[in-house]
Protein backbone atom coordinates (compact mmCIF):
# COMPACT_ATOMS: atom_id res chain seq x y z
CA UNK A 1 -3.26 3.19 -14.60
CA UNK A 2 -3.96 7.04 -13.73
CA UNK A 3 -5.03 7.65 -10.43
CA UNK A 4 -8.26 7.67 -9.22
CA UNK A 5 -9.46 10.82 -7.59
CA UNK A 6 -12.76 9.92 -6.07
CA UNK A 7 -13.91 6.20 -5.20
CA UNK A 8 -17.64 4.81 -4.40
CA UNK A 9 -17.54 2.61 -2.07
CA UNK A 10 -19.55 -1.06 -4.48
CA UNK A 11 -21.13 -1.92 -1.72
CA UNK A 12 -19.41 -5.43 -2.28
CA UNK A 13 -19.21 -8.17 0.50
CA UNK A 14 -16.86 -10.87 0.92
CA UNK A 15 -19.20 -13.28 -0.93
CA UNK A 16 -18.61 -11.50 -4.30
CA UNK A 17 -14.95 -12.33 -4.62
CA UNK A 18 -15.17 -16.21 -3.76
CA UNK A 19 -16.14 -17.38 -7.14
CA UNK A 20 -12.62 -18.13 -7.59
CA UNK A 21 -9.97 -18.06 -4.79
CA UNK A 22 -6.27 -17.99 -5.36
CA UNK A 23 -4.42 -20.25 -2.49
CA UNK A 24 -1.50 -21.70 -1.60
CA UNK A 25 -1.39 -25.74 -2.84
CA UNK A 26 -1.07 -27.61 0.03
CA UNK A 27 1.02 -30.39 -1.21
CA UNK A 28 3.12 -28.47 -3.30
CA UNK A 29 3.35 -24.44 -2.66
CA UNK A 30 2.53 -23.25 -5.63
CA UNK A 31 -0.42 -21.14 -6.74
CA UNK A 32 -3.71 -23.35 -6.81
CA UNK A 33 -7.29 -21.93 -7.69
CA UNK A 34 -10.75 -22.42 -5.73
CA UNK A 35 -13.35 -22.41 -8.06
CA UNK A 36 -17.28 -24.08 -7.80
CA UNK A 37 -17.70 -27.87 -8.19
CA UNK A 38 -20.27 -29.10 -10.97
CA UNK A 39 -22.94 -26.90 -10.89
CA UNK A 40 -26.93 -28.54 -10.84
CA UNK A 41 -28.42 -25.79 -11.75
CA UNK A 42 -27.37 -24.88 -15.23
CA UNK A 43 -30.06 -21.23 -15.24
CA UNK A 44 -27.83 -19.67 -12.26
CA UNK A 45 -25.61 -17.12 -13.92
CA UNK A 46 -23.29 -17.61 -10.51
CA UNK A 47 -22.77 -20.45 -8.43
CA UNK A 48 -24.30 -20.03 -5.29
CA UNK A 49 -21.87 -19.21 -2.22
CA UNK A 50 -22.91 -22.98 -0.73
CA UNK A 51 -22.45 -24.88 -3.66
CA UNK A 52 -19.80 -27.19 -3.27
CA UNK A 53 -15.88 -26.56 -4.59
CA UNK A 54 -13.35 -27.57 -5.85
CA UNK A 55 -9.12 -26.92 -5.45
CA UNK A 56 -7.23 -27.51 -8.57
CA UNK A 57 -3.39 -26.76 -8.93
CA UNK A 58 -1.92 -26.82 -12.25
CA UNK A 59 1.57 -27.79 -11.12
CA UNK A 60 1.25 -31.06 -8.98
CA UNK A 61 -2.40 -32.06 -10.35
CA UNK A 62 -4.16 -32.05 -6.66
CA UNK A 63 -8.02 -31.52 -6.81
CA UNK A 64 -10.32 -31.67 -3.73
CA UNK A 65 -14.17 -31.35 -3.55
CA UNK A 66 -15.51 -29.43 -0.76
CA UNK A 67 -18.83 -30.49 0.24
CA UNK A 68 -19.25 -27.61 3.38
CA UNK A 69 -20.30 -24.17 2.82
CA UNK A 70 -17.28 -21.29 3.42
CA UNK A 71 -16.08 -20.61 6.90
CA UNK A 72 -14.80 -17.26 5.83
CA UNK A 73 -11.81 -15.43 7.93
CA UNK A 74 -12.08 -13.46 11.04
CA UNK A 75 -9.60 -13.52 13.34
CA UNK A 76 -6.33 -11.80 13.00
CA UNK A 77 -2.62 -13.68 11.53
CA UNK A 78 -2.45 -15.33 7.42
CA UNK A 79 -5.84 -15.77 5.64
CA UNK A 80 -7.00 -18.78 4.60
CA UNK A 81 -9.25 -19.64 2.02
CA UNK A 82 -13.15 -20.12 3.24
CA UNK A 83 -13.53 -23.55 1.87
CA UNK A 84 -10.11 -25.80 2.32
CA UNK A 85 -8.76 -23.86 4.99
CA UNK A 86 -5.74 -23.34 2.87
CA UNK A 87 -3.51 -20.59 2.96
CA UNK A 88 -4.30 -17.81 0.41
CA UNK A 89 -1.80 -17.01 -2.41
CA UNK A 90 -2.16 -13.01 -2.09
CA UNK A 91 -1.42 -12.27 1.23
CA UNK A 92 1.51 -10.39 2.59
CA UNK A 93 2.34 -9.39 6.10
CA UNK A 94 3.49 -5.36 6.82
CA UNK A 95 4.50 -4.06 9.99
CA UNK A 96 0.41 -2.53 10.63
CA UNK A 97 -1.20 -6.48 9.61
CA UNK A 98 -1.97 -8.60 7.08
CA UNK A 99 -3.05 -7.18 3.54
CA UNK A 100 -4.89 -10.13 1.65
CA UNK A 101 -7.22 -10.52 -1.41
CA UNK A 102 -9.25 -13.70 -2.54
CA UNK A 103 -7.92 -12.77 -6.31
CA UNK A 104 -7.07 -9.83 -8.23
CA UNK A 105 -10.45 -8.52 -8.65
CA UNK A 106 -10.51 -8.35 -4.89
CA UNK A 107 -6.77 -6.94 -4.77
CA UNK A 108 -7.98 -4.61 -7.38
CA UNK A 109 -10.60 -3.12 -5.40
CA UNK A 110 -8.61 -2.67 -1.99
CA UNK A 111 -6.03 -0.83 -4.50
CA UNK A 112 -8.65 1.50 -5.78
CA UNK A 113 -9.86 2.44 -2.80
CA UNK A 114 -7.01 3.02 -0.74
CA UNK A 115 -5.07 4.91 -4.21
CA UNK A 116 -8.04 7.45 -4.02
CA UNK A 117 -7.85 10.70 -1.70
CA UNK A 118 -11.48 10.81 -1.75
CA UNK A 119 -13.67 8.51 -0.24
CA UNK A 120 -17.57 8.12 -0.40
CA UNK A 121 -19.62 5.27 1.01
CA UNK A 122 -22.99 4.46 0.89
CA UNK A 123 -25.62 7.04 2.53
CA UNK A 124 -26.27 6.83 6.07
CA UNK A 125 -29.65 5.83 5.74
CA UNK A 126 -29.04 2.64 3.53
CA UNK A 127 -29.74 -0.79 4.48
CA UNK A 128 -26.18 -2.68 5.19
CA UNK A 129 -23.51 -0.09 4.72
CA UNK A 130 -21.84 -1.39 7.54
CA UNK A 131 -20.85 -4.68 6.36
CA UNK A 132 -19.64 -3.89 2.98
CA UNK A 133 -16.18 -5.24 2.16
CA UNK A 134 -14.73 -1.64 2.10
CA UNK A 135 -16.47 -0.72 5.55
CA UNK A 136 -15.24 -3.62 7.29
CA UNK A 137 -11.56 -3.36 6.20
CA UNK A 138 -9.15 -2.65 9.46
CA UNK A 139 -8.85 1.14 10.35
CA UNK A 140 -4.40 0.67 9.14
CA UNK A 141 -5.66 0.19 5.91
CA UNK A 142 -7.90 3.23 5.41
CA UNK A 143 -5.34 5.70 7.20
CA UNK A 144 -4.27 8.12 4.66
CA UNK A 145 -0.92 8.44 6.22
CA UNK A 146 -0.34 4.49 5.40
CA UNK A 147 -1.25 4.91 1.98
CA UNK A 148 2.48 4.64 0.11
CA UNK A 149 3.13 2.00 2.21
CA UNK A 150 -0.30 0.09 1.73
CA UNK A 151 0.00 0.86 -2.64
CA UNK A 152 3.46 -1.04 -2.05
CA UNK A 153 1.93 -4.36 -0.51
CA UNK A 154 -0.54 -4.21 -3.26
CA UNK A 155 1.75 -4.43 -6.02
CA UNK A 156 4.23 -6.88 -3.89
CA UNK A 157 1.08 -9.13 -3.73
CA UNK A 158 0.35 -8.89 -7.48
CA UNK A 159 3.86 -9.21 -8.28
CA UNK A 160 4.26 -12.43 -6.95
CA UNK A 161 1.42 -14.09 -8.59
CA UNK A 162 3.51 -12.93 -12.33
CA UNK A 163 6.93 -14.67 -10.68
């Protein structure tokens, strides 16, 4: 993909990438997926952040229901998914932190922004523009001078969901 030379910030939160999670399976560490239980309501065109769900890994055959809403992450150290409290598959450690992404279209987004030189979020006078997902990501992260190093973990990440 070409670089990008400008990004605008989505304005996404954390609750936009949970539809489906990528974690760690817990009984047999391979790559398991959080997605929503049975759904009710059949007219929502997404699951609601509450609704109850459910860890599935393809290897081993585990599934759990969660019946809680998410607990998301907050404190510093390996992410863990908001629901199971299981580790996440995309996370990697570097020498600033931890770099982690609920699934590629989260990884995607931290790529795009940190890939671009310049930078725009929302307007100082708009509601929220402090919690977006993008405004709330740790200062190491948005440093321009870590920006090889942060491009590298990326693709380290997405590699290791291909192995």
């Amino acid at each position: 993909m070409p670089p990008l030379s400008r990004f605008r910030d989505p304005r996404h939160t954390n609750y936009r990438f949970v539809d489906t999670v990528l974690v760690r399976c817990p009984k047999c560490a391979e790559v398991a997926h959080v997605v929503p239980g049975v759904c009710l309501a059949s007219d929502a065109s997404r699951p609601s952040v509450s609704a109850p769900r459910r860890l599935i890994c393809r290897n081993c055959g585990l599934t759990r229901e969660s019946g809680d809403g998410p607990g998301f992450f907050t404190g510093n150290g390996q992410a863990c998914d908001p629901y199971f409290q299981v580790p996440l598959w995309l996370q990697l450690e570097t020498r600033h932190g931890w770099l982690w992404a609920y699934n590629l279209e989260h990884l995607e987004l931290i790529r795009q922004f940190v890939q671009a030189p310049l930078r725009e979020r929302a307007p100082w006078h708009d509601r929220g523009r402090k919690m977006t997902l993008i405004a709330r990501l740790p200062a190491w992260i948005k440093r321009a001078k870590n920006r090889a190093e942060v491009l590298r973990a990326v693709e380290r990440i997405r590699s290791s969901l291909v192995t």
